[in-house]
PDB file of N, CA and C in Angstrom:
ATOM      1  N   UNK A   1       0.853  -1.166   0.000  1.00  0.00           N
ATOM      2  CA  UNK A   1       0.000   0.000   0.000  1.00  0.00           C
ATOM      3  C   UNK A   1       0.902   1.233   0.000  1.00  0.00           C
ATOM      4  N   UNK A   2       0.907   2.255  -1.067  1.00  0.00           N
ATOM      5  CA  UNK A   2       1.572   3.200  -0.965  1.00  0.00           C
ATOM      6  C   UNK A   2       0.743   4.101   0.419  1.00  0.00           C
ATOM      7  N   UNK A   3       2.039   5.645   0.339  1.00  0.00           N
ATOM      8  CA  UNK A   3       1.920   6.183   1.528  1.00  0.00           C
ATOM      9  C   UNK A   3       0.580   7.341   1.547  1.00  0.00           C
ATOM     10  N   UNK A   4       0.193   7.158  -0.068  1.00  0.00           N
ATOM     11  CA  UNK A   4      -1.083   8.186  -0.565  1.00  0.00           C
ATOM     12  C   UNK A   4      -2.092   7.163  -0.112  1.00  0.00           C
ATOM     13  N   UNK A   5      -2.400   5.928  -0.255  1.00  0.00           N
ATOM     14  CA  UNK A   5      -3.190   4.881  -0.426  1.00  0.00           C
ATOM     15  C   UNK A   5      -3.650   4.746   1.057  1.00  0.00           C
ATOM     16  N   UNK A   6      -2.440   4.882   2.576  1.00  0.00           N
ATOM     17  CA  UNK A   6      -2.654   4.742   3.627  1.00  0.00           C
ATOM     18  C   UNK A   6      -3.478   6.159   4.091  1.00  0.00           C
ATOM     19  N   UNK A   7      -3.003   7.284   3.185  1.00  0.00           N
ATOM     20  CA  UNK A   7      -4.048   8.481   4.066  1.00  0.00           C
ATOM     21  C   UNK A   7      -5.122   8.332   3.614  1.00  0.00           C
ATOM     22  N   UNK A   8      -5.273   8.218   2.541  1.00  0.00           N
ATOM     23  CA  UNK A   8      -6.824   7.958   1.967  1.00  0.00           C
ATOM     24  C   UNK A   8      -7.401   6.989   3.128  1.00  0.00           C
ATOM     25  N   UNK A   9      -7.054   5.813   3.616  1.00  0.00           N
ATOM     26  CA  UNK A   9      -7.672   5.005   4.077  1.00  0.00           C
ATOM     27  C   UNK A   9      -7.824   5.232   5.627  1.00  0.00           C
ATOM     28  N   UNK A  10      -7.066   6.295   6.132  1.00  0.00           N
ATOM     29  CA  UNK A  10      -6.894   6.543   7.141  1.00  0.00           C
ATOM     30  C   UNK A  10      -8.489   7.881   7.059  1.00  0.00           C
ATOM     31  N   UNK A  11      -8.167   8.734   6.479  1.00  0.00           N
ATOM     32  CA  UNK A  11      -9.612   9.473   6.326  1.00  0.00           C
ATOM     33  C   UNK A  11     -10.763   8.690   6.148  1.00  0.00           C
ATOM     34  N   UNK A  12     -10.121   7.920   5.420  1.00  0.00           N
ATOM     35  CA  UNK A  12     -11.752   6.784   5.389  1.00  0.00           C
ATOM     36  C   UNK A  12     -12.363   6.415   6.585  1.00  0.00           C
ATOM     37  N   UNK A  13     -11.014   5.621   7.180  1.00  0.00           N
ATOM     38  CA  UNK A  13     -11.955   5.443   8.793  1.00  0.00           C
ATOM     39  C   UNK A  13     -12.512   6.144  10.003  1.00  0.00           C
ATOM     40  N   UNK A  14     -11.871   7.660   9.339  1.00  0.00           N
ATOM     41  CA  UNK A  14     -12.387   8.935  10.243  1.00  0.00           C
ATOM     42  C   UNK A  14     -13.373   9.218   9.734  1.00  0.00           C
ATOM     43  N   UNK A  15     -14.038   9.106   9.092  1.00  0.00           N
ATOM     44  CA  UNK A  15     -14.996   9.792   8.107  1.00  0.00           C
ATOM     45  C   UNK A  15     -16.070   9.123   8.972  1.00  0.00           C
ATOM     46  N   UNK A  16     -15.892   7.392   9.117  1.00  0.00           N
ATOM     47  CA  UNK A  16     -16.957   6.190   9.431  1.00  0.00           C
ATOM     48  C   UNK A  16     -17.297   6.584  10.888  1.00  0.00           C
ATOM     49  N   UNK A  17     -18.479   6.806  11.319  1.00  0.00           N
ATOM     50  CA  UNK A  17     -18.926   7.152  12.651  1.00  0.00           C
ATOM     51  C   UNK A  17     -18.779   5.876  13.264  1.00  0.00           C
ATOM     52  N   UNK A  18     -18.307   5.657  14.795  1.00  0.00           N
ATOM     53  CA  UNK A  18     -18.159   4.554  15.364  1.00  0.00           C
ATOM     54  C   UNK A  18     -19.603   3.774  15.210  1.00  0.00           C
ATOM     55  N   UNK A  19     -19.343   2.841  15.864  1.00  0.00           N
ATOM     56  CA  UNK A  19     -20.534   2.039  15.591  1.00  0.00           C
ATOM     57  C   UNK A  19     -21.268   2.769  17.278  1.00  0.00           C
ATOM     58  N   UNK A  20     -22.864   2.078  16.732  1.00  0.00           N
ATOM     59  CA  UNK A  20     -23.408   1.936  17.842  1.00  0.00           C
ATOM     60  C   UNK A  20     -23.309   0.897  18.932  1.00  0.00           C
ATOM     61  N   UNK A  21     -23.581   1.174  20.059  1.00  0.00           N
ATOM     62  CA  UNK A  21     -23.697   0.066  20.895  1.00  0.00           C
ATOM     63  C   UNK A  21     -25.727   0.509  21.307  1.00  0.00           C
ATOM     64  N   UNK A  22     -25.927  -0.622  20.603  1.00  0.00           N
ATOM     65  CA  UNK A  22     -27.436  -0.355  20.976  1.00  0.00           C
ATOM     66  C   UNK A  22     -27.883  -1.395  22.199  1.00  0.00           C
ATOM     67  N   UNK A  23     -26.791  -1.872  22.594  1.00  0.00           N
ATOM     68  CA  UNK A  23     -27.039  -2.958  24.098  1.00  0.00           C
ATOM     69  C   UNK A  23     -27.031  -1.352  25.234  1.00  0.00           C
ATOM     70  N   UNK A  24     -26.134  -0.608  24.720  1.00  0.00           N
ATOM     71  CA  UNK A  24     -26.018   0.539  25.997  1.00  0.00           C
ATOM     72  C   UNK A  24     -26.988   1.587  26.119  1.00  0.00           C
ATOM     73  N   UNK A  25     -27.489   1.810  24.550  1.00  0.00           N
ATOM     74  CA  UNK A  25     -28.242   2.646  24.242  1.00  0.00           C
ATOM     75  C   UNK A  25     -30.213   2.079  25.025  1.00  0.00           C
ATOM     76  N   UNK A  26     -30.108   0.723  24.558  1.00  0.00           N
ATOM     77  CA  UNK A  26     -31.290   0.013  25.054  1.00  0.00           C
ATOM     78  C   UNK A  26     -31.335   0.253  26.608  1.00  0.00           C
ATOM     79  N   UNK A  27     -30.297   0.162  27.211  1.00  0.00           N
ATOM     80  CA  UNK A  27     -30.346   0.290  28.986  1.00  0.00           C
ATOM     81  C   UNK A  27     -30.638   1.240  29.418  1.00  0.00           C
ATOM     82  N   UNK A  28     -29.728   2.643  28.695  1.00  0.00           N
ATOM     83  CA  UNK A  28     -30.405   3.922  29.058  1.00  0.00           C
ATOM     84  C   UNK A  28     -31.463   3.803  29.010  1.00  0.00           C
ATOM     85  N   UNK A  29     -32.352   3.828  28.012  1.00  0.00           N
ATOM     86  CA  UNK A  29     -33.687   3.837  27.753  1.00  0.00           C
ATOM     87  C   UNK A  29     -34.687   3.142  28.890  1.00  0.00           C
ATOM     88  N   UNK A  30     -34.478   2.170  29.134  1.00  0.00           N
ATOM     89  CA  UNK A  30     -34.443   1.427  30.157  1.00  0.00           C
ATOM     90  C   UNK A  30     -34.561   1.919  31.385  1.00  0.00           C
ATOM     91  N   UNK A  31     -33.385   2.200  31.871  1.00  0.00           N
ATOM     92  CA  UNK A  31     -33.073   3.464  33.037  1.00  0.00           C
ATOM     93  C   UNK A  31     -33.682   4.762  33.208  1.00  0.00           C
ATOM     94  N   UNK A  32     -34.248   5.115  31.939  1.00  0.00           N
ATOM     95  CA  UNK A  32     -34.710   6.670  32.008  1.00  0.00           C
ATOM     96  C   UNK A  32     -35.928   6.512  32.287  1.00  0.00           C
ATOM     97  N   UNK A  33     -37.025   5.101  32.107  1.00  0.00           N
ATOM     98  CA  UNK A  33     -38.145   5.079  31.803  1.00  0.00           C
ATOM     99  C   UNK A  33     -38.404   3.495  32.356  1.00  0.00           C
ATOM    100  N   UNK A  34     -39.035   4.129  34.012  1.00  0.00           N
ATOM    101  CA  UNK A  34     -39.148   2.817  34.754  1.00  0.00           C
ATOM    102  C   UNK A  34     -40.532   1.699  33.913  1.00  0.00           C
ATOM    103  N   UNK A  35     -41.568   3.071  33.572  1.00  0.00           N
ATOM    104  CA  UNK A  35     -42.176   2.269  33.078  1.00  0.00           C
ATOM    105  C   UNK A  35     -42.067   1.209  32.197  1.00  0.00           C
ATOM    106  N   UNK A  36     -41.580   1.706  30.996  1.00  0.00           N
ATOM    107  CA  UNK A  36     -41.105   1.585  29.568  1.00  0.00           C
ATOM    108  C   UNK A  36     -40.249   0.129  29.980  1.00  0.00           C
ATOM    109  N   UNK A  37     -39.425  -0.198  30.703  1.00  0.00           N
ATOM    110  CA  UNK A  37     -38.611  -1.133  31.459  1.00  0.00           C
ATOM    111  C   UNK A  37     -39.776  -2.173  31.848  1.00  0.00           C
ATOM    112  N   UNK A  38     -41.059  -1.889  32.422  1.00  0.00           N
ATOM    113  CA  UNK A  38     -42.047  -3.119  32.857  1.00  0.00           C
ATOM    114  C   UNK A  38     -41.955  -3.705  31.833  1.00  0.00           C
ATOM    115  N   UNK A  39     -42.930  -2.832  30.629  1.00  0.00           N
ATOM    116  CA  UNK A  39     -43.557  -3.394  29.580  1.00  0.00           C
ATOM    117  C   UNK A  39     -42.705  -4.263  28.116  1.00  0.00           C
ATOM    118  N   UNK A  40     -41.186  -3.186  28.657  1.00  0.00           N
ATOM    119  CA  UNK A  40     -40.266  -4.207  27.487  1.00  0.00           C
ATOM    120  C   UNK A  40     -40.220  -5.929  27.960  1.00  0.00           C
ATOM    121  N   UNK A  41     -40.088  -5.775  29.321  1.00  0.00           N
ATOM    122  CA  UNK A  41     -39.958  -7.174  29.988  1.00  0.00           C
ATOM    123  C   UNK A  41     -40.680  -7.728  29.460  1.00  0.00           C
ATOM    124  N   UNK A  42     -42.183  -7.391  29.817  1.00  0.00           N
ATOM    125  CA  UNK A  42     -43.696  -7.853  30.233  1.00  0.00           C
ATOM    126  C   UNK A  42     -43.501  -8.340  28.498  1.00  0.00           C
ATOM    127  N   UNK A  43     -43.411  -8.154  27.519  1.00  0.00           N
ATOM    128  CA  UNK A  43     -43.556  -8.194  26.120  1.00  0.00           C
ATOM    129  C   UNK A  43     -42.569  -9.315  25.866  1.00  0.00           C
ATOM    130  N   UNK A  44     -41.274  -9.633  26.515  1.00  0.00           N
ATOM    131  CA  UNK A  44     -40.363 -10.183  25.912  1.00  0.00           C
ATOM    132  C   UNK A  44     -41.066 -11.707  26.901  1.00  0.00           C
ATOM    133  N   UNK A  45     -41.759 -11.574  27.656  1.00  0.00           N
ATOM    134  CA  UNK A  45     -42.044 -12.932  28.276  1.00  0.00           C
ATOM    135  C   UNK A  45     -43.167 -13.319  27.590  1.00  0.00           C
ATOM    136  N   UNK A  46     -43.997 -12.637  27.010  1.00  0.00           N
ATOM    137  CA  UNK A  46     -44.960 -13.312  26.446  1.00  0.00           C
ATOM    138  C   UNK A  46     -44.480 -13.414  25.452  1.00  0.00           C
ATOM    139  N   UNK A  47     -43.902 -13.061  24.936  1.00  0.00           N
ATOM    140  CA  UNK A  47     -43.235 -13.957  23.868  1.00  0.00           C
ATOM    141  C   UNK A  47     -41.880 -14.926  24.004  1.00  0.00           C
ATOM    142  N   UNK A  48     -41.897 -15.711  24.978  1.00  0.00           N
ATOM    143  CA  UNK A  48     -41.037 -16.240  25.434  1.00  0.00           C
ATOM    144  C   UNK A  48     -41.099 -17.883  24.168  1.00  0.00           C
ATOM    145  N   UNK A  49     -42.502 -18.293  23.904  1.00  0.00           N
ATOM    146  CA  UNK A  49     -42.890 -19.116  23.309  1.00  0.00           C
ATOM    147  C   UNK A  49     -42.616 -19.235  21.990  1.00  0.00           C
ATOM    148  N   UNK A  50     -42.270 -17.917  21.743  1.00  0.00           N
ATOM    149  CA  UNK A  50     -41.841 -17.951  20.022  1.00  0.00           C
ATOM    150  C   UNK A  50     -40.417 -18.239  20.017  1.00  0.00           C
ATOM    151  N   UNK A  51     -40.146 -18.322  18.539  1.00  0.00           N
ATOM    152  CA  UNK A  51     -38.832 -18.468  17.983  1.00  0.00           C
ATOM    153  C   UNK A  51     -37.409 -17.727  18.488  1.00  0.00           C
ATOM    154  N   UNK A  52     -36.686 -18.200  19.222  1.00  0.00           N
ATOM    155  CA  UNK A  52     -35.900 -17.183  19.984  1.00  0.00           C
ATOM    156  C   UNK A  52     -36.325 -16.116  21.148  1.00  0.00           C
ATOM    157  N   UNK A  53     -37.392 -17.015  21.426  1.00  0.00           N
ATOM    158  CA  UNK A  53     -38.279 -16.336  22.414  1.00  0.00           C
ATOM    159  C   UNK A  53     -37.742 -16.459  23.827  1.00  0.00           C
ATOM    160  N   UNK A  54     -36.673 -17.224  23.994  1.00  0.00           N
ATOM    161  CA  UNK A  54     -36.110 -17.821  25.644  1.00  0.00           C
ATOM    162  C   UNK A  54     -35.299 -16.872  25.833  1.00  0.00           C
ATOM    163  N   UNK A  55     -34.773 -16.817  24.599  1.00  0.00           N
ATOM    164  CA  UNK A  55     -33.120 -15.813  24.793  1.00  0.00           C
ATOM    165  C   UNK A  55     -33.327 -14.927  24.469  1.00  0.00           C
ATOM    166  N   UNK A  56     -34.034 -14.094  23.874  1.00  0.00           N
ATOM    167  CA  UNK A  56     -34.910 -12.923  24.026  1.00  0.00           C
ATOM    168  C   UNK A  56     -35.149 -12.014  25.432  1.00  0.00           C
ATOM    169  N   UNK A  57     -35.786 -12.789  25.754  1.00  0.00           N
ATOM    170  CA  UNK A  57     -36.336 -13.023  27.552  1.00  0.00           C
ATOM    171  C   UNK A  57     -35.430 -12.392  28.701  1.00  0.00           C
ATOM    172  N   UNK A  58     -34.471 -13.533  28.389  1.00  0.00           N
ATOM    173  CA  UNK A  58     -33.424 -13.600  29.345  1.00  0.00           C
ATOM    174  C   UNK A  58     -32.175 -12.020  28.876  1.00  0.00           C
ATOM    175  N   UNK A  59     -32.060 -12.101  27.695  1.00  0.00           N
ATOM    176  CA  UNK A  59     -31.735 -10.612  27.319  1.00  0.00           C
ATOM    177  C   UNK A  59     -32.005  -9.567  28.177  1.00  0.00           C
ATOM    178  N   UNK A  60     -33.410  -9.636  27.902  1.00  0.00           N
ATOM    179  CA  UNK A  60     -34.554  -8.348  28.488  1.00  0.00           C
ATOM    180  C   UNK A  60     -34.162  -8.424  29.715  1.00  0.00           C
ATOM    181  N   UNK A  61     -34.141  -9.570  30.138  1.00  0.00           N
ATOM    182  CA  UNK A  61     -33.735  -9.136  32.099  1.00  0.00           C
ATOM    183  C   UNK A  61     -32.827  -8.456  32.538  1.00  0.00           C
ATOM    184  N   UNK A  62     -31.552  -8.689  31.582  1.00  0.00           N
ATOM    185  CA  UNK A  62     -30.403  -9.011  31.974  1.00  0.00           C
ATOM    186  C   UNK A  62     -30.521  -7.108  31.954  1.00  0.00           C
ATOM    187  N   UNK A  63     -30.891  -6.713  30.520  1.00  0.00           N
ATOM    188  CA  UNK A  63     -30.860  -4.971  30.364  1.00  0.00           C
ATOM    189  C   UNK A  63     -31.521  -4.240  31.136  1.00  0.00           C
ATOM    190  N   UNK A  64     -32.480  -5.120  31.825  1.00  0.00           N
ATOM    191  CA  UNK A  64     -33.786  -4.531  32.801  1.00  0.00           C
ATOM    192  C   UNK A  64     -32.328  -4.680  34.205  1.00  0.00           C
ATOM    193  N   UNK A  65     -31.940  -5.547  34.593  1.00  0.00           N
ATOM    194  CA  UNK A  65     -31.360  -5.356  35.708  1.00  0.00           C
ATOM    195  C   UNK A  65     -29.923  -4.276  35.602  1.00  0.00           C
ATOM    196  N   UNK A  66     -29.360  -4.641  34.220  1.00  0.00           N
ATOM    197  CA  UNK A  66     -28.472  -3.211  34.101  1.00  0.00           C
ATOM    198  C   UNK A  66     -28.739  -1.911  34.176  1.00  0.00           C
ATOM    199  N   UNK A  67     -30.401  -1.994  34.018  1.00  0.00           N
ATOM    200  CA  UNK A  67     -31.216  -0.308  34.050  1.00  0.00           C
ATOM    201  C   UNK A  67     -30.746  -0.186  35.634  1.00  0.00           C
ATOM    202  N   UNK A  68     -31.448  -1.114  36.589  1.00  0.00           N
ATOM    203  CA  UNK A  68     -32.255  -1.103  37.607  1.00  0.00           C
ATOM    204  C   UNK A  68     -30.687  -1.442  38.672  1.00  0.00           C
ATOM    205  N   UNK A  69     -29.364  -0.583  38.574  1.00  0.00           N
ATOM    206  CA  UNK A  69     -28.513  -1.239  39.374  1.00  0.00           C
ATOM    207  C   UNK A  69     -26.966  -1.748  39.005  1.00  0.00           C
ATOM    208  N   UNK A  70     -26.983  -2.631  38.379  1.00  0.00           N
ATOM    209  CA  UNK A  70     -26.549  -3.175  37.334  1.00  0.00           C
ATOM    210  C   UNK A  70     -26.403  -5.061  38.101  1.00  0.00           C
ATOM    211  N   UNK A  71     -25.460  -5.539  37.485  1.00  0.00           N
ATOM    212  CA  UNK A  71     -25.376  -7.276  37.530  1.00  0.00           C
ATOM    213  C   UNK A  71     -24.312  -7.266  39.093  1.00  0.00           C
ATOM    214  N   UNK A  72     -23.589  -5.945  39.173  1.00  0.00           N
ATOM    215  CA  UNK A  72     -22.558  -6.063  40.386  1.00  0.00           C
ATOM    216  C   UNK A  72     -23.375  -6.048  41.828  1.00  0.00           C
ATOM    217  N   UNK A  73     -24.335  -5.429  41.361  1.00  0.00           N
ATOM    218  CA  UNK A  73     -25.592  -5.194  42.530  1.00  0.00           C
ATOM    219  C   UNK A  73     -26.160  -6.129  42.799  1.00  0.00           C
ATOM    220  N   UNK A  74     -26.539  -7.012  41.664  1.00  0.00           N
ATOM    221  CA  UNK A  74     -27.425  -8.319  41.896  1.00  0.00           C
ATOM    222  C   UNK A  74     -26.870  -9.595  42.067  1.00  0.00           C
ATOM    223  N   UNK A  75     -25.469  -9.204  41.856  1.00  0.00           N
ATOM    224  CA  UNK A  75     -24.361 -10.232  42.403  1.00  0.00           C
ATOM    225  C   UNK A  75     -24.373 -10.135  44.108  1.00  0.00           C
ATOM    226  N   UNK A  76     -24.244  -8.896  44.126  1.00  0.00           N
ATOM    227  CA  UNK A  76     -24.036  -8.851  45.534  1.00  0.00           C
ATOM    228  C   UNK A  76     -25.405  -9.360  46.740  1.00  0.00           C
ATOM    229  N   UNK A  77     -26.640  -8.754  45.838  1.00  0.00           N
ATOM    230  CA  UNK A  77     -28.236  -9.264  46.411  1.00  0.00           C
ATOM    231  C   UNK A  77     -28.166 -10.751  46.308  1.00  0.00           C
ATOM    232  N   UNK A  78     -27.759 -11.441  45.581  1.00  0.00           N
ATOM    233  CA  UNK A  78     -28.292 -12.692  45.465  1.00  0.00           C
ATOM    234  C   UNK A  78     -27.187 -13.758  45.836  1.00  0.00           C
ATOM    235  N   UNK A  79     -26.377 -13.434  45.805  1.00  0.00           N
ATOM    236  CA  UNK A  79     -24.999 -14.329  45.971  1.00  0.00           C
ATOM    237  C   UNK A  79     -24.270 -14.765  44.575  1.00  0.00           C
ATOM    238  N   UNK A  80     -24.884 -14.769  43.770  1.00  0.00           N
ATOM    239  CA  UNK A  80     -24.324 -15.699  42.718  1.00  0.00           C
ATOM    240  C   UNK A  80     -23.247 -14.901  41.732  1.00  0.00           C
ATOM    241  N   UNK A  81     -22.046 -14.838  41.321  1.00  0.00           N
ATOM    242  CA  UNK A  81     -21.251 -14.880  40.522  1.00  0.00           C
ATOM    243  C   UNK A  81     -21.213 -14.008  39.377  1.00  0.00           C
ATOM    244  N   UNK A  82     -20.936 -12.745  38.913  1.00  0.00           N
ATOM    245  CA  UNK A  82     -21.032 -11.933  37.964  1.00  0.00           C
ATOM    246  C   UNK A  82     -21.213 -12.745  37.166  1.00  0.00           C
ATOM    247  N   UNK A  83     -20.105 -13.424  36.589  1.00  0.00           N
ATOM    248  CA  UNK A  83     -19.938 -14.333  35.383  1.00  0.00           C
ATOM    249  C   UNK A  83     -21.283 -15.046  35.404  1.00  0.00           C
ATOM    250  N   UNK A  84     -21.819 -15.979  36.162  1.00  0.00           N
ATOM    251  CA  UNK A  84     -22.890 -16.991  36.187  1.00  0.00           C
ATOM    252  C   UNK A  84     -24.372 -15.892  36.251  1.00  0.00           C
ATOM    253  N   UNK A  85     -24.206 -14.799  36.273  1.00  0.00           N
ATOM    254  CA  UNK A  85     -25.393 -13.846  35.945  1.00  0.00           C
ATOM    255  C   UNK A  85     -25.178 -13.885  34.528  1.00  0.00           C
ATOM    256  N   UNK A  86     -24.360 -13.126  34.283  1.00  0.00           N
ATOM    257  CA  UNK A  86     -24.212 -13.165  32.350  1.00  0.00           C
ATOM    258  C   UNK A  86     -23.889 -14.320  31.828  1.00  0.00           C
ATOM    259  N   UNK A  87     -23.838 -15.430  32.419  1.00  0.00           N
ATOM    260  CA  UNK A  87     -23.897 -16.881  31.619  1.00  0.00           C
ATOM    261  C   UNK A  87     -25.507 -17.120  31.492  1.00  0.00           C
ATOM    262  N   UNK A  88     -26.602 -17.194  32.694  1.00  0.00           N
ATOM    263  CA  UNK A  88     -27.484 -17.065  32.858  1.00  0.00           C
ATOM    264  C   UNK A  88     -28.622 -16.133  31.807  1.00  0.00           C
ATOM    265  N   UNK A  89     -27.948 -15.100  32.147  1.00  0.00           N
ATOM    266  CA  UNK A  89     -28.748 -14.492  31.245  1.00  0.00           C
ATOM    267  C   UNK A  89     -28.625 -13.878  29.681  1.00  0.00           C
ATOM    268  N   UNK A  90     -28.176 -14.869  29.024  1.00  0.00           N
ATOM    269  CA  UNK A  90     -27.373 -15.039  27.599  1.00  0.00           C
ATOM    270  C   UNK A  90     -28.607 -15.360  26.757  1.00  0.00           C
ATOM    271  N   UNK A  91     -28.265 -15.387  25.740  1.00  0.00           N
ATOM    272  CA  UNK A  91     -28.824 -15.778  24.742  1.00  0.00           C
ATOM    273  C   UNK A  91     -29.131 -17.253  24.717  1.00  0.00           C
ATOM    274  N   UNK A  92     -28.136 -18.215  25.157  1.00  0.00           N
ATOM    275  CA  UNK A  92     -28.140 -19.141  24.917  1.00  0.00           C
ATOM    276  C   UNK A  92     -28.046 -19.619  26.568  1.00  0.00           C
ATOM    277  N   UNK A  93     -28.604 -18.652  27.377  1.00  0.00           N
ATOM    278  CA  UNK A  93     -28.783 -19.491  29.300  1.00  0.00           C
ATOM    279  C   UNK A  93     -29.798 -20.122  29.154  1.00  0.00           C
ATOM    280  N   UNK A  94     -29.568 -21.039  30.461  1.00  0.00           N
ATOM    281  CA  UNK A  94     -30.485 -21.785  30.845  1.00  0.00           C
ATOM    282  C   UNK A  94     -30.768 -21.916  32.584  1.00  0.00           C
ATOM    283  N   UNK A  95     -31.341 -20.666  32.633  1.00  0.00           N
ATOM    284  CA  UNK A  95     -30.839 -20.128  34.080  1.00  0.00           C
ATOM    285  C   UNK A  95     -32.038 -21.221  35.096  1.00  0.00           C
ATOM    286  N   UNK A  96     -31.730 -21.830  36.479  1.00  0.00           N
ATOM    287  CA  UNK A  96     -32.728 -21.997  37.293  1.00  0.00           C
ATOM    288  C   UNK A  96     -34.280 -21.432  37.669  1.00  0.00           C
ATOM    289  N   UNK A  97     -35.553 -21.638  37.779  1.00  0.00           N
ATOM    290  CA  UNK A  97     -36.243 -21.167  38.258  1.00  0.00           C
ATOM    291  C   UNK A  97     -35.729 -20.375  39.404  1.00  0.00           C
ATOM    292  N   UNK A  98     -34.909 -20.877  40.305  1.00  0.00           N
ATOM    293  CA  UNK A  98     -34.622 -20.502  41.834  1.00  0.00           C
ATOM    294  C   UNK A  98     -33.903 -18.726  41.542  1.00  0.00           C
ATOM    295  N   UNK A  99     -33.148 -19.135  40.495  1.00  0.00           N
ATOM    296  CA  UNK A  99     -32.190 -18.061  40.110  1.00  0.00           C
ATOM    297  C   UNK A  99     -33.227 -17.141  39.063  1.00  0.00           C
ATOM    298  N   UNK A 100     -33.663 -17.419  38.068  1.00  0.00           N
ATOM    299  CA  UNK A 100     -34.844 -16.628  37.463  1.00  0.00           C
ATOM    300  C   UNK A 100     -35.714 -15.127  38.765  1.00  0.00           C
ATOM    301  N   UNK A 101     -36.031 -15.944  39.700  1.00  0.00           N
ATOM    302  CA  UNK A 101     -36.997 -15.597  40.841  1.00  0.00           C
ATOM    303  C   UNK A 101     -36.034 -14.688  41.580  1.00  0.00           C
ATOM    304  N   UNK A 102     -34.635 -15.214  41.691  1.00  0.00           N
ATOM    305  CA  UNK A 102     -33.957 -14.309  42.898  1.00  0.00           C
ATOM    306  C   UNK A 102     -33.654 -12.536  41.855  1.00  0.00           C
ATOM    307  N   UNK A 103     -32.761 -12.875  40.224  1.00  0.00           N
ATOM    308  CA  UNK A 103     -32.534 -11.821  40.035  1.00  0.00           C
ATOM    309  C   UNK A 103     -34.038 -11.178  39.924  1.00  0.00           C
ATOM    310  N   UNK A 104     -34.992 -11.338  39.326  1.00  0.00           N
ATOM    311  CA  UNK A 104     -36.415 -10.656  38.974  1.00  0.00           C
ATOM    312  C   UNK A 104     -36.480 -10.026  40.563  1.00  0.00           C
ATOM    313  N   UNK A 105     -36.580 -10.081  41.891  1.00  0.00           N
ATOM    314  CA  UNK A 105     -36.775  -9.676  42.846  1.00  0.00           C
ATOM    315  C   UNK A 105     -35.500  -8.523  43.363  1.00  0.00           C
ATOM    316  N   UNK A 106     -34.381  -8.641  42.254  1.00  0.00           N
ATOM    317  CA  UNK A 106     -33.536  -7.588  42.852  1.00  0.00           C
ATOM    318  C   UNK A 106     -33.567  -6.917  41.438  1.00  0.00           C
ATOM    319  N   UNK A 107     -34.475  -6.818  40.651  1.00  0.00           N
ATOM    320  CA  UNK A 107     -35.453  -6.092  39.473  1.00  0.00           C
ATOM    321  C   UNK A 107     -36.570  -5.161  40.226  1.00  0.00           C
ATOM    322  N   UNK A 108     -36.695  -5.609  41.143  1.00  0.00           N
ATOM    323  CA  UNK A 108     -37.866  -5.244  41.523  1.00  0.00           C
ATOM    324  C   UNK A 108     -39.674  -5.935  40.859  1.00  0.00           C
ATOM    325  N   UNK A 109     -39.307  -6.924  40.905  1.00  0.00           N
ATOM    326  CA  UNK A 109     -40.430  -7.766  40.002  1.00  0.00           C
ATOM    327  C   UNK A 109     -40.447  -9.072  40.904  1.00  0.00           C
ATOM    328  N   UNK A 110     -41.471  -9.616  40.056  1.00  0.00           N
ATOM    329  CA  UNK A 110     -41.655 -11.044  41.011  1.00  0.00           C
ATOM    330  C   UNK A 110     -41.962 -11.972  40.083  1.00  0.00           C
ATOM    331  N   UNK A 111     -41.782 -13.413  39.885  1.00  0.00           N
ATOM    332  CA  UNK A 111     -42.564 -14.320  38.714  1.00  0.00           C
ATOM    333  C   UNK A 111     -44.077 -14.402  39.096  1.00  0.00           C
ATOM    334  N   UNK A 112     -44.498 -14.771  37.909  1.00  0.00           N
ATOM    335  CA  UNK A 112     -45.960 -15.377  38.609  1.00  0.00           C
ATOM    336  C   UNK A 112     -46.529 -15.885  37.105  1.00  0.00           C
ATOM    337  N   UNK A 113     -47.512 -16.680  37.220  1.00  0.00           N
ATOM    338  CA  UNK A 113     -48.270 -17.404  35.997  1.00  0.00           C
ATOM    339  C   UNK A 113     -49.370 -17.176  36.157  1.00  0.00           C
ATOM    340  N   UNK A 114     -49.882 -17.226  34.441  1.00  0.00           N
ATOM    341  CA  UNK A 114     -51.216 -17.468  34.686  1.00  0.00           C
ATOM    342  C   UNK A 114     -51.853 -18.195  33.418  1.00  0.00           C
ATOM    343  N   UNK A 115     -53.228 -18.235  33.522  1.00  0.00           N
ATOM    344  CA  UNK A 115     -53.927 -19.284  32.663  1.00  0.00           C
ATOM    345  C   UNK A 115     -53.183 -18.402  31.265  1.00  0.00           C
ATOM    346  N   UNK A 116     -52.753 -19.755  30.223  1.00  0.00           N
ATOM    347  CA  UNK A 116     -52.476 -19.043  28.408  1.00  0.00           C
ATOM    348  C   UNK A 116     -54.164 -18.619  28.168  1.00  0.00           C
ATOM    349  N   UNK A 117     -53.995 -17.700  27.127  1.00  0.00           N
ATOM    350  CA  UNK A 117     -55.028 -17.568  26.168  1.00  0.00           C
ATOM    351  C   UNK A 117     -55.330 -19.207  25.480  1.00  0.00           C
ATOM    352  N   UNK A 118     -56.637 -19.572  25.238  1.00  0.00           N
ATOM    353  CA  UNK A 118     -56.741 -20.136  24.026  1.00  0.00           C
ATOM    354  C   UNK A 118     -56.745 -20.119  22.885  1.00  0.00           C
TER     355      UNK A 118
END
């Protein structure tokens, strides 16, 4: 690569606006708007049943508890392990009921069921 070829390419990548982080951007949002934070939840569990609907879910918590504190907080509320929070609440977790119930309560939320629609 000549030394014309490297400035060109060097302006190029100044030019390119960083990327977004829309995981950080989603939390603010989150954070700014306790409500807005129920209903993203409340939405991502009823659709827990669809296609990528688990890890979806568990997403939503994970950004709902980064609004609400963050994971160092709910490490500390619940006992369990930074790491094993964000293993948990991955895309691809498969977190405990026991553990489901403890972070949702240092959410400020609680589980509960009820009859499906038919």
């Amino acid at each position: 690569m000549t030394v014309a070829h490297k400035k060109g390419a060097a302006r190029e990548a100044a030019a390119i606006a960083p990327a977004v982080d829309r995981d950080k951007l989603m939390i603010e949002e989150l954070r700014a708007d306790p409500d807005y934070a129920d209903l993203y939840l409340k939405t991502a569990l009823e659709e827990i049943n669809e296609e990528g609907g688990l890890g979806g879910f568990l997403i939503a918590l994970r950004r709902v508890l980064e609004a609400r504190g963050g994971i160092t907080k709910a490490a500390k509320e619940t006992g369990l392990a930074r790491q094993s929070i964000y293993r948990a609440l991955s895309e691809n977790g498969n977190p405990t009921v026991t553990t489901l119930a403890q972070l949702a309560a240092v959410a400020g939320l609680q589980l509960t069921l009820s009859k499906a629609p038919h």
